[in-house]
C-alpha atoms as a PDB file:
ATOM      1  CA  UNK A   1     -15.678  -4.051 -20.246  1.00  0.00           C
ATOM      2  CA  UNK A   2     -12.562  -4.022 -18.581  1.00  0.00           C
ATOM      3  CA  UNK A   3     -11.421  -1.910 -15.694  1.00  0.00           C
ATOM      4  CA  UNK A   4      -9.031   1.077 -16.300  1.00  0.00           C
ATOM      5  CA  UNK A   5      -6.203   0.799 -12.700  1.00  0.00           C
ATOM      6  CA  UNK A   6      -4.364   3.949 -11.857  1.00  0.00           C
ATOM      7  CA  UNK A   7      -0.915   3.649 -10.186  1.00  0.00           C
ATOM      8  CA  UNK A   8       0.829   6.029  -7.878  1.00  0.00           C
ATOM      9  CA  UNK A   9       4.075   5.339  -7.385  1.00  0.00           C
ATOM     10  CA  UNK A  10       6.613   8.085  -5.461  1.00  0.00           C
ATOM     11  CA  UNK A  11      10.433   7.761  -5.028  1.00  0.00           C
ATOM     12  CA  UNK A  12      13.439   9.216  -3.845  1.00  0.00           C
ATOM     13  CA  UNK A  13      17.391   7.814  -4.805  1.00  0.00           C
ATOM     14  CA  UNK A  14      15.755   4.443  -5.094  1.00  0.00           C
ATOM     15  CA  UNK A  15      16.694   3.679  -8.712  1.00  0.00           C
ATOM     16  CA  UNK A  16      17.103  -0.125  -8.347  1.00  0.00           C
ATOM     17  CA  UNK A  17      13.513  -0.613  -6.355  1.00  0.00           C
ATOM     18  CA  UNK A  18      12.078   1.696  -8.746  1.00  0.00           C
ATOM     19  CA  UNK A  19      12.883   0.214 -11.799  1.00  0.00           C
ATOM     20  CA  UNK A  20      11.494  -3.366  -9.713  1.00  0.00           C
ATOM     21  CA  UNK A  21       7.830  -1.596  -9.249  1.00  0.00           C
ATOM     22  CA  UNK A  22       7.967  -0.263 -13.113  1.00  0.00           C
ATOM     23  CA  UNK A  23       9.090  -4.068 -14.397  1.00  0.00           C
ATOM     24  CA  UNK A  24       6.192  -5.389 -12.267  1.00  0.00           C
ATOM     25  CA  UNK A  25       3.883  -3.302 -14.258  1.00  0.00           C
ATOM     26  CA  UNK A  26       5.064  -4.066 -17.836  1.00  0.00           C
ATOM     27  CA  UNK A  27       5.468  -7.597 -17.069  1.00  0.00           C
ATOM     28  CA  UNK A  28       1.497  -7.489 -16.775  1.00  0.00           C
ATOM     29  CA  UNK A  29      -0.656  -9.956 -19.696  1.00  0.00           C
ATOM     30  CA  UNK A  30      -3.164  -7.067 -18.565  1.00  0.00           C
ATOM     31  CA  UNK A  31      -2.607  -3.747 -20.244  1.00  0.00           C
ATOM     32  CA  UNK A  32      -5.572  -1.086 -19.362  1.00  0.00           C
ATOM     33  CA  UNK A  33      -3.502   0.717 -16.860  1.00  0.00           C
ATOM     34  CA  UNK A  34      -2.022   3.886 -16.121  1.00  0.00           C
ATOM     35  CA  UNK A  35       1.169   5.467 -13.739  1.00  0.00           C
ATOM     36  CA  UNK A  36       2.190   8.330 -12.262  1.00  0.00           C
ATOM     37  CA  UNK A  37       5.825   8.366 -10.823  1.00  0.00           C
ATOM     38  CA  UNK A  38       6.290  10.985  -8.356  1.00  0.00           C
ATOM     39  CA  UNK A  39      10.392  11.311  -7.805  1.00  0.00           C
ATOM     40  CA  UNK A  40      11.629  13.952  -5.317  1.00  0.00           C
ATOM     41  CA  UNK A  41      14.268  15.518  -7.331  1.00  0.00           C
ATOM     42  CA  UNK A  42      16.926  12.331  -6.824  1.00  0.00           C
ATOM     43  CA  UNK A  43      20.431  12.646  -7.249  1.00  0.00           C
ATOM     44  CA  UNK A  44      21.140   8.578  -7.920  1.00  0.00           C
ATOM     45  CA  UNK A  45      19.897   8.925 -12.177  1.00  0.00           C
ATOM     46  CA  UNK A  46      16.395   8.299 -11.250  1.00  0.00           C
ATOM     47  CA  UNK A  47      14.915  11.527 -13.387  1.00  0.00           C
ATOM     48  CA  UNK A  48      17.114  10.617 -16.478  1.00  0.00           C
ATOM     49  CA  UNK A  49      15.798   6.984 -16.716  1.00  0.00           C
ATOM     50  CA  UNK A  50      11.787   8.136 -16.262  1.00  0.00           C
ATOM     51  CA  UNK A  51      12.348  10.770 -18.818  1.00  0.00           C
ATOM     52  CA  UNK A  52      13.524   7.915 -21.123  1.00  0.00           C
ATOM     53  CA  UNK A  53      11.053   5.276 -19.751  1.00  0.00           C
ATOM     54  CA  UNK A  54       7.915   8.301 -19.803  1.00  0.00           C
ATOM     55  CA  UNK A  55       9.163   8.137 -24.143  1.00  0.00           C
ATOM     56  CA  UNK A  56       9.163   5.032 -24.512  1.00  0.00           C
ATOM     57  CA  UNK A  57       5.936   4.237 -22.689  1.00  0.00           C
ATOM     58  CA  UNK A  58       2.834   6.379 -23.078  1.00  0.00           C
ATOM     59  CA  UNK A  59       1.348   5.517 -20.136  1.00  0.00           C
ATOM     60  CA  UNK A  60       3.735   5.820 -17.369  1.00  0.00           C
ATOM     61  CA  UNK A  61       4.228   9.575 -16.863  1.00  0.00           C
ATOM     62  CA  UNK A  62       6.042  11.105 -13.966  1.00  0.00           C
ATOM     63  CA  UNK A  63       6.918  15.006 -11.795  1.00  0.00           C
ATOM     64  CA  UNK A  64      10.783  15.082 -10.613  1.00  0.00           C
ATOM     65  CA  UNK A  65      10.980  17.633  -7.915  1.00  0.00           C
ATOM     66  CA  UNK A  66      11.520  18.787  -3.998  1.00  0.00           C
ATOM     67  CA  UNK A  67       8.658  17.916  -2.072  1.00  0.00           C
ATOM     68  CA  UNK A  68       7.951  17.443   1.767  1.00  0.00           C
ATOM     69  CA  UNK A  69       7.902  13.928   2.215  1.00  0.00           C
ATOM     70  CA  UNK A  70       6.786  10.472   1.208  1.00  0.00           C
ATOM     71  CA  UNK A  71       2.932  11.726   1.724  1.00  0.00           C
ATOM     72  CA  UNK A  72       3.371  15.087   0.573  1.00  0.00           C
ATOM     73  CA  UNK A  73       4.523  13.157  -2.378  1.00  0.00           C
ATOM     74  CA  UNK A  74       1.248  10.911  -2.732  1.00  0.00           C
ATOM     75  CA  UNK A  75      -1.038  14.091  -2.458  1.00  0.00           C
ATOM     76  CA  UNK A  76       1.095  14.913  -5.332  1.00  0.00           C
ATOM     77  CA  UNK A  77       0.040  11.176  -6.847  1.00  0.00           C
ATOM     78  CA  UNK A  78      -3.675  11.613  -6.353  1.00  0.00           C
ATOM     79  CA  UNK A  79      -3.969  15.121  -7.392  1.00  0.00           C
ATOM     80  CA  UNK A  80      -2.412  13.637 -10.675  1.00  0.00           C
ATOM     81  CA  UNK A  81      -5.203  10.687 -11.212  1.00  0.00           C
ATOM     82  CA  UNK A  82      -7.049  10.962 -14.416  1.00  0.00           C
ATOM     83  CA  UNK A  83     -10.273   8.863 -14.648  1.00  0.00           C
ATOM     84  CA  UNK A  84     -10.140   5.736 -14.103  1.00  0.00           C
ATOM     85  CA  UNK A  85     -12.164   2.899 -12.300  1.00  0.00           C
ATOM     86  CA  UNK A  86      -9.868   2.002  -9.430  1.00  0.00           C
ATOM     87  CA  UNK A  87      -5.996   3.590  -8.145  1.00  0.00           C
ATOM     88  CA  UNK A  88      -3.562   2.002  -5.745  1.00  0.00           C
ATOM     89  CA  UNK A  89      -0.797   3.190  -4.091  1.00  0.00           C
ATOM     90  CA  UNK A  90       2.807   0.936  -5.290  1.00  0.00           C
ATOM     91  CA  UNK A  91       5.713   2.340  -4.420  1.00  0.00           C
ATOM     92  CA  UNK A  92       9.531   2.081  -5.281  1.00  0.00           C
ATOM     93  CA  UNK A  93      10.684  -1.514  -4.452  1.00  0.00           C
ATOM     94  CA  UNK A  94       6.717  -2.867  -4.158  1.00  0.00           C
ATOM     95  CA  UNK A  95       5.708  -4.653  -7.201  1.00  0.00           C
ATOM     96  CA  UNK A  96       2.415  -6.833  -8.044  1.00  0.00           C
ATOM     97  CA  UNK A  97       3.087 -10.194  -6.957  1.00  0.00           C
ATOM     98  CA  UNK A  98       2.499 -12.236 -10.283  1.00  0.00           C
ATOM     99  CA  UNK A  99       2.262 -11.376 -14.420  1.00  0.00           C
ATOM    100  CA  UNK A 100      -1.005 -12.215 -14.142  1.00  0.00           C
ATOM    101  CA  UNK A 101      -2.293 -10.610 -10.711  1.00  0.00           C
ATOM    102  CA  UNK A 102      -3.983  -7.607 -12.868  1.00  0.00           C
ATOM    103  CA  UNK A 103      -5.778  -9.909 -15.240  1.00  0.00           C
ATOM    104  CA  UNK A 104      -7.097 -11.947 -11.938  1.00  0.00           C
ATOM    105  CA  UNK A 105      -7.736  -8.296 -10.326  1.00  0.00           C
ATOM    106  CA  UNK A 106     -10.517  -7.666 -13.486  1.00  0.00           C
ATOM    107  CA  UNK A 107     -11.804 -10.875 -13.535  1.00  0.00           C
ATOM    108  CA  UNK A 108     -12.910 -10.701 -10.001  1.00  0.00           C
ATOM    109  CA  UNK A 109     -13.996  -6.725 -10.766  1.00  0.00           C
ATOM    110  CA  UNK A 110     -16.208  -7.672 -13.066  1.00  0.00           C
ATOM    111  CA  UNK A 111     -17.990 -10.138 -11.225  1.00  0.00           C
ATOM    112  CA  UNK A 112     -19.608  -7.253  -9.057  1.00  0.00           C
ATOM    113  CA  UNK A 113     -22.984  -6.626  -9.960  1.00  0.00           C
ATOM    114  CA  UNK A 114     -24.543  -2.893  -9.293  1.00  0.00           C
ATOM    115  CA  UNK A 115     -22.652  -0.539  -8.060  1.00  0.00           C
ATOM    116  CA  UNK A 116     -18.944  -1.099  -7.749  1.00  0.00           C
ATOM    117  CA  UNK A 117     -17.177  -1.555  -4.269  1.00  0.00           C
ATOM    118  CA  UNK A 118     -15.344   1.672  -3.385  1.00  0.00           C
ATOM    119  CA  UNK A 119     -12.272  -0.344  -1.886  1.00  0.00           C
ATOM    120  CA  UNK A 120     -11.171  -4.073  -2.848  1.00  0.00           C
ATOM    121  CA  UNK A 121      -7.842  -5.430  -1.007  1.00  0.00           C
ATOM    122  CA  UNK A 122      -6.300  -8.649  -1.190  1.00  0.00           C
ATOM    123  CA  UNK A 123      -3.360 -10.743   0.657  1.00  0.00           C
ATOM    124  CA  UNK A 124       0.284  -9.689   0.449  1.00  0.00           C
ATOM    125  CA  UNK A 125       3.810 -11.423   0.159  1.00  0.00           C
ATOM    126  CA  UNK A 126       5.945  -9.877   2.650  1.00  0.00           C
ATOM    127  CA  UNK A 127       9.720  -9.703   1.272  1.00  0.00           C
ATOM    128  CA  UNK A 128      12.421  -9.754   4.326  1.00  0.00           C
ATOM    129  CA  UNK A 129      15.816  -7.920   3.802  1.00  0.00           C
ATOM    130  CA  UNK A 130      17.651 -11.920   4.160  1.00  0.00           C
ATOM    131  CA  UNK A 131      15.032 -13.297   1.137  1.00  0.00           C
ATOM    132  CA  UNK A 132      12.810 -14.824   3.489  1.00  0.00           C
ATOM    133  CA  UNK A 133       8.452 -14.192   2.348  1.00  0.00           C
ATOM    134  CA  UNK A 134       6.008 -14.449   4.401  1.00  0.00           C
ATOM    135  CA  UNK A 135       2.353 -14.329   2.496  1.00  0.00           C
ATOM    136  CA  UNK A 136       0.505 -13.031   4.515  1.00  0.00           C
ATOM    137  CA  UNK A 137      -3.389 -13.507   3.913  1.00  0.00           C
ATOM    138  CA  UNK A 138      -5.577 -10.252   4.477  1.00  0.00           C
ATOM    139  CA  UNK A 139      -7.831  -9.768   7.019  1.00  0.00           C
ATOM    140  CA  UNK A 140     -11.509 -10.867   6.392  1.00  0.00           C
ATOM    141  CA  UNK A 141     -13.062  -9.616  10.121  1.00  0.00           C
ATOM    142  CA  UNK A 142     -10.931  -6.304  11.612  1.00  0.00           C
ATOM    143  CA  UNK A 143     -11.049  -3.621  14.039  1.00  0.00           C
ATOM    144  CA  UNK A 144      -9.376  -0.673  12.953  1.00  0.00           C
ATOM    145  CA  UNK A 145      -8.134   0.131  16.456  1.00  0.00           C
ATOM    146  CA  UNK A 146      -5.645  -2.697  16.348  1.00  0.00           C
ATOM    147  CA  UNK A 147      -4.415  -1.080  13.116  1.00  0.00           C
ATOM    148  CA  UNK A 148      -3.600  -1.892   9.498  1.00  0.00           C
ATOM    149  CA  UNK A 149      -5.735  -5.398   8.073  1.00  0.00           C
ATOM    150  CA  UNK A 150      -4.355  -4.933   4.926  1.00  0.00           C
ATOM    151  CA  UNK A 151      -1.126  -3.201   3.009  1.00  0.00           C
ATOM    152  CA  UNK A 152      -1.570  -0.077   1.128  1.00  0.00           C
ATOM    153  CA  UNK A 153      -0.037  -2.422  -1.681  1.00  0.00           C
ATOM    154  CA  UNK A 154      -3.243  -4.434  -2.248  1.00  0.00           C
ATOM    155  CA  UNK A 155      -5.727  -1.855  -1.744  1.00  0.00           C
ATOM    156  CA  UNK A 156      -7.418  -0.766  -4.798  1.00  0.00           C
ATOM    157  CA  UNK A 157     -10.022   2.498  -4.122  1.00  0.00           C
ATOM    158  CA  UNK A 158     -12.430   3.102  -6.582  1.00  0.00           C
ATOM    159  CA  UNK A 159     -12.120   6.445  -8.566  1.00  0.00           C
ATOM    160  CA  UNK A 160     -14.953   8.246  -6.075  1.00  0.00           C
ATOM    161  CA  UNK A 161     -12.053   8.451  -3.302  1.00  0.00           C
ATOM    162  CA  UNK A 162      -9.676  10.482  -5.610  1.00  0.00           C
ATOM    163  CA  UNK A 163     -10.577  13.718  -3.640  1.00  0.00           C
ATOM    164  CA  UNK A 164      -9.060  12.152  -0.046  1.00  0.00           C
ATOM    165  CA  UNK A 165      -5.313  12.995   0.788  1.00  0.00           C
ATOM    166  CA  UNK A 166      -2.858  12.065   3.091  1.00  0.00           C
ATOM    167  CA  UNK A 167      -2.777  13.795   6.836  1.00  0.00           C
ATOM    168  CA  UNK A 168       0.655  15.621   6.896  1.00  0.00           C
ATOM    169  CA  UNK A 169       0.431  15.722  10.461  1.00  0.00           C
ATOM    170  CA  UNK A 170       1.802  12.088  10.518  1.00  0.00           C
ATOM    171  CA  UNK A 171       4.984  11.437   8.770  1.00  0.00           C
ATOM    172  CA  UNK A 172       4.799   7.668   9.027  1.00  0.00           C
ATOM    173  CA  UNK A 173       1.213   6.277   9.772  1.00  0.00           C
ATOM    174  CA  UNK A 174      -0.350   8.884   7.423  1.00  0.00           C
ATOM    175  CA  UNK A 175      -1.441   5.394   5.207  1.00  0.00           C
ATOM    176  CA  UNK A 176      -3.042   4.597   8.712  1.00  0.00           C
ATOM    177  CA  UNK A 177      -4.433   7.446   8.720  1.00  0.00           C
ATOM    178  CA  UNK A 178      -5.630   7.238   5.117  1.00  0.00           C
ATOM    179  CA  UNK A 179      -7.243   4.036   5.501  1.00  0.00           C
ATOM    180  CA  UNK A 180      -9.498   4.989   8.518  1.00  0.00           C
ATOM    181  CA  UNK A 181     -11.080   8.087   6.788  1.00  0.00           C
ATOM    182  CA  UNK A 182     -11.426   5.896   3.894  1.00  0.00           C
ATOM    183  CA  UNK A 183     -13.170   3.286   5.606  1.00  0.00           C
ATOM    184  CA  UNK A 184     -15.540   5.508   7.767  1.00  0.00           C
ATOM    185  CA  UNK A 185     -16.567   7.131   4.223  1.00  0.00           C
ATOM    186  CA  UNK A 186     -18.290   3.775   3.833  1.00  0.00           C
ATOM    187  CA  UNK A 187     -21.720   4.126   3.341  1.00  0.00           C
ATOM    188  CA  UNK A 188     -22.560   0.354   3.974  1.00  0.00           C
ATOM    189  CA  UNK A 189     -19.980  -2.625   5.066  1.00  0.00           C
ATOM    190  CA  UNK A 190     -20.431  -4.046   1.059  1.00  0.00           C
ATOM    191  CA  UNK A 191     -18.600  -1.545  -0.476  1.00  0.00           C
ATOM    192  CA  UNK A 192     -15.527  -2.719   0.921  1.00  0.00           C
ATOM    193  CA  UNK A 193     -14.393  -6.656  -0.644  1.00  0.00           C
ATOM    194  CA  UNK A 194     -11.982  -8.585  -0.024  1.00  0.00           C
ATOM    195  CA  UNK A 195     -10.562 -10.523  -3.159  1.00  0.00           C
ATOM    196  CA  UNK A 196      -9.347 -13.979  -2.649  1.00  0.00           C
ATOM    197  CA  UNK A 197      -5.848 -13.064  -5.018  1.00  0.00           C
ATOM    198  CA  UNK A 198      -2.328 -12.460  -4.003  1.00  0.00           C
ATOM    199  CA  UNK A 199      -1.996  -8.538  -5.065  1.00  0.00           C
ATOM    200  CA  UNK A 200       1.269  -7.212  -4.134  1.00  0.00           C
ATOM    201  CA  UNK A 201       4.908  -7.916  -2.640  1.00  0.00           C
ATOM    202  CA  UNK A 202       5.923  -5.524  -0.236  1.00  0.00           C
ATOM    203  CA  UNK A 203       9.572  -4.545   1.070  1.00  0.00           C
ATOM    204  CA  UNK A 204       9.297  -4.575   4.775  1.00  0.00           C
ATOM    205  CA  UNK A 205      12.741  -3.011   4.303  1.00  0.00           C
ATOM    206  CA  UNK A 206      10.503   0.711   3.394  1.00  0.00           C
ATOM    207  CA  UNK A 207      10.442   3.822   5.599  1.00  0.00           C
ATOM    208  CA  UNK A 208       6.808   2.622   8.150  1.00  0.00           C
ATOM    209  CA  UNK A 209       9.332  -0.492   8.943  1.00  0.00           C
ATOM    210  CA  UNK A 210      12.544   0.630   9.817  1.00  0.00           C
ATOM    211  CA  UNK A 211      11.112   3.422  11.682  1.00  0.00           C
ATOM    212  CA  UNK A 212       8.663   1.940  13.560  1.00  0.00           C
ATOM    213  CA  UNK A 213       8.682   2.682  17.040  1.00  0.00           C
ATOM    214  CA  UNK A 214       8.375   6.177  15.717  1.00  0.00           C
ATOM    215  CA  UNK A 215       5.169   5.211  13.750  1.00  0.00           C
ATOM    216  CA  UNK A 216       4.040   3.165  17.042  1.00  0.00           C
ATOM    217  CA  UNK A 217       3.417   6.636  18.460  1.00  0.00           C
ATOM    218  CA  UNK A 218       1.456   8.102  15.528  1.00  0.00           C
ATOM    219  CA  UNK A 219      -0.283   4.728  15.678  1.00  0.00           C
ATOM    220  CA  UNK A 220      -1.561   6.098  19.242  1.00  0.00           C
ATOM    221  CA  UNK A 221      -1.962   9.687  18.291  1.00  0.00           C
ATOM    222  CA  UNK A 222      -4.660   9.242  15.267  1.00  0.00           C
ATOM    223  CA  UNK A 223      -6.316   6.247  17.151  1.00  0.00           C
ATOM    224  CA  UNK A 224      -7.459   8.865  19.304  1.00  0.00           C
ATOM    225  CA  UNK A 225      -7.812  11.155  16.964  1.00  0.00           C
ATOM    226  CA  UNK A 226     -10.386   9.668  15.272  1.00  0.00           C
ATOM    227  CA  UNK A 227     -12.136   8.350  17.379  1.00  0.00           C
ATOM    228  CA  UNK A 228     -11.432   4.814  17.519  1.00  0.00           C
ATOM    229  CA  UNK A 229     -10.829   4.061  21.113  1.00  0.00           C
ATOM    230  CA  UNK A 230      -9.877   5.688  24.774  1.00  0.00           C
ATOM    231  CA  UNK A 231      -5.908   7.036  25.492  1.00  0.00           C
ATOM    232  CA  UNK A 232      -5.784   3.664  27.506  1.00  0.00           C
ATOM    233  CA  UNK A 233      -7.200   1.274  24.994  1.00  0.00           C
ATOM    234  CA  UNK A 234      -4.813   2.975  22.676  1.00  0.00           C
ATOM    235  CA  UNK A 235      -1.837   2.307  25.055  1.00  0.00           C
ATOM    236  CA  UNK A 236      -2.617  -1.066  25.260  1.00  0.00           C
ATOM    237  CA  UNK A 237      -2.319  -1.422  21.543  1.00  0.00           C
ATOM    238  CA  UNK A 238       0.519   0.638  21.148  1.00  0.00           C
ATOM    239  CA  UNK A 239       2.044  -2.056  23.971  1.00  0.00           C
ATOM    240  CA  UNK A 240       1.366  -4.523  21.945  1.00  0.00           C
ATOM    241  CA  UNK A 241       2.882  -3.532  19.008  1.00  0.00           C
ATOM    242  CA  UNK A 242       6.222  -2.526  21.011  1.00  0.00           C
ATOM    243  CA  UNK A 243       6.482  -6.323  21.836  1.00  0.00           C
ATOM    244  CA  UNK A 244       5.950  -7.501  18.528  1.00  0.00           C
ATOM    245  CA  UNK A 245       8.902  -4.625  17.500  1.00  0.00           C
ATOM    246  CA  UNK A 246      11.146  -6.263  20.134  1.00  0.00           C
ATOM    247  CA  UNK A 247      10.289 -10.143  19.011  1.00  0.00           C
ATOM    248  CA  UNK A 248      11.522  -9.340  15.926  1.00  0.00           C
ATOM    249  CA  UNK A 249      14.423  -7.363  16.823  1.00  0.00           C
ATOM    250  CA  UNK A 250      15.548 -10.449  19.330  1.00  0.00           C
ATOM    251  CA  UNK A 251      13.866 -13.639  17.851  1.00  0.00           C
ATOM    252  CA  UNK A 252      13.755 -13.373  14.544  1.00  0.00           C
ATOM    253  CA  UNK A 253      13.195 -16.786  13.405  1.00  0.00           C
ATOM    254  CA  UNK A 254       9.906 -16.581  16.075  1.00  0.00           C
ATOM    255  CA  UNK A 255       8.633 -13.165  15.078  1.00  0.00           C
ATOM    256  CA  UNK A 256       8.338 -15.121  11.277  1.00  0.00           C
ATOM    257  CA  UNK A 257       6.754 -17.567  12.731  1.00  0.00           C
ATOM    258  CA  UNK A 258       4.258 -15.855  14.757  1.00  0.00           C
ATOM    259  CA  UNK A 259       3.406 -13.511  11.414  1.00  0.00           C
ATOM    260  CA  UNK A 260       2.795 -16.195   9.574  1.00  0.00           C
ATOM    261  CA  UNK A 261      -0.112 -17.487  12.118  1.00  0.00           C
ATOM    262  CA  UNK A 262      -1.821 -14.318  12.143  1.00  0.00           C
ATOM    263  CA  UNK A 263      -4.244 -15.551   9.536  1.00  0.00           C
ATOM    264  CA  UNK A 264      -5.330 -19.207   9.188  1.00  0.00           C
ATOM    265  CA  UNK A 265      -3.782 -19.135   5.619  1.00  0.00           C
ATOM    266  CA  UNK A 266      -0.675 -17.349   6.150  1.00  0.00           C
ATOM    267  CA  UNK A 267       2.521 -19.347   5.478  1.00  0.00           C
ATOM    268  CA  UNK A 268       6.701 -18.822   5.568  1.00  0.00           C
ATOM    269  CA  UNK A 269       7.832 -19.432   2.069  1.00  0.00           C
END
């Protein structure tokens, strides 16, 4: 029997990335899925084409109003899940990397036996603001200290999570955040896979990008907070990260580079 996926997807005056993310999801060969579309009231004709695009297709539905940010806006998303097997988080301007990815996403479901894994994650195709991708192969050992081993993007969480939300607190690591809790909910290191399967492209042009010294210092805040290493040990990753910030800002062509040997299979395309 095949797996019903849940989509959250929030906005704000991102028509044009929006519309990218919904394509991605109608250009599936695999249909059992749902979407909510959480828009924050935007001025740039957003509401106007998802009250034409909720008619036209039953299972996208969507809320267009204020809210208090982009996680405010996924509590929004998850409060809004109906049942389903698994929900991921895609946002305006992230779409599924291939027609097929949610056909190869069930497959590899279904070949699970006893009870399902509460979260399954797969690589990602980073997409640079001069067309440059980077895929970028998930992590199959991590230490959640050193931070994200996987993008929110091609993380599916099985149905039982639906009641966790988003820390406000943070207002650009809460998916940092998010992912720790989730993780330590674990009840044994098998209910987390990792798929071999290219899930997602993601715009490193987004908010946790652009912003990211800022997020750097959240990084360090809910390290401690949750218990995942000492103020020091937390400095010395937050150190880290600063120099990886400032490779990129300076040496492009080497920050690419070094990104794409992260991971034994990752690769510059």
């Amino acid at each position: 029997m095949s797996n019903k996926l849940f989509f959250i997807t929030i906005c704000y005056n991102n028509l044009a990335g929006l519309q990218r993310t919904i394509d991605s999801l109608l250009a599936q060969t695999y249909q059992n899925w749902e979407c909510i579309v959480i828009d924050g009231a935007s001025k740039d004709g957003t509401p106007t084409y998802l009250q034409q695009l909720s008619a036209a297709q039953p299972n996208i539905r969507y809320i267009s109003e204020p809210d208090k940010g982009i996680y405010d806006a996924m509590n929004k998303g998850i409060s809004q899940i109906r049942l389903c097997d698994y929900f991921c988080f895609l946002n305006s301007g992230d779409s599924l990397y291939a027609a097929d990815t949610l056909t190869q996403l069930d497959q590899q479901l279904q070949g699970f036996t006893g009870r399902p894994p509460a979260i399954v994650y797969g690589d990602m195709c980073e997409e640079f603001a001069d067309g440059v991708e980077v895929i970028k192969a998930a992590k199959r050992t991590f230490s959640l200290k050193k931070g994200m081993f996987c993008s929110h993007q091609s993380m599916f969480f099985h149905y039982r999570y639906a009641a966790l939300r988003y820390d406000l607190e943070y207002k650009i690591s809460s998916d940092y955040d998010y992912i720790v809790r989730a993780v330590n909910l674990l009840k044994h290191p098998d209910e987390m896979q990792r798929l071999d399967l290219i899930l997602s492209r993601f715009d490193m042009t987004g908010v946790s990008n652009s912003r990211r010294l800022s997020g750097i210092k959240e990084d360090f805040t809910l390290r401690i907070k949750n218990g995942l290493c000492s103020p020091a040990s937390s400095a010395l990753y937050a150190a880290r990260s600063v120099g990886l910030m400032n490779l990129k800002r300076f040496s492009y062509p080497l920050y690419l580079l070094m990104r794409s040997k992260t991971a034994s299979n990752n690769q510059v395309i």
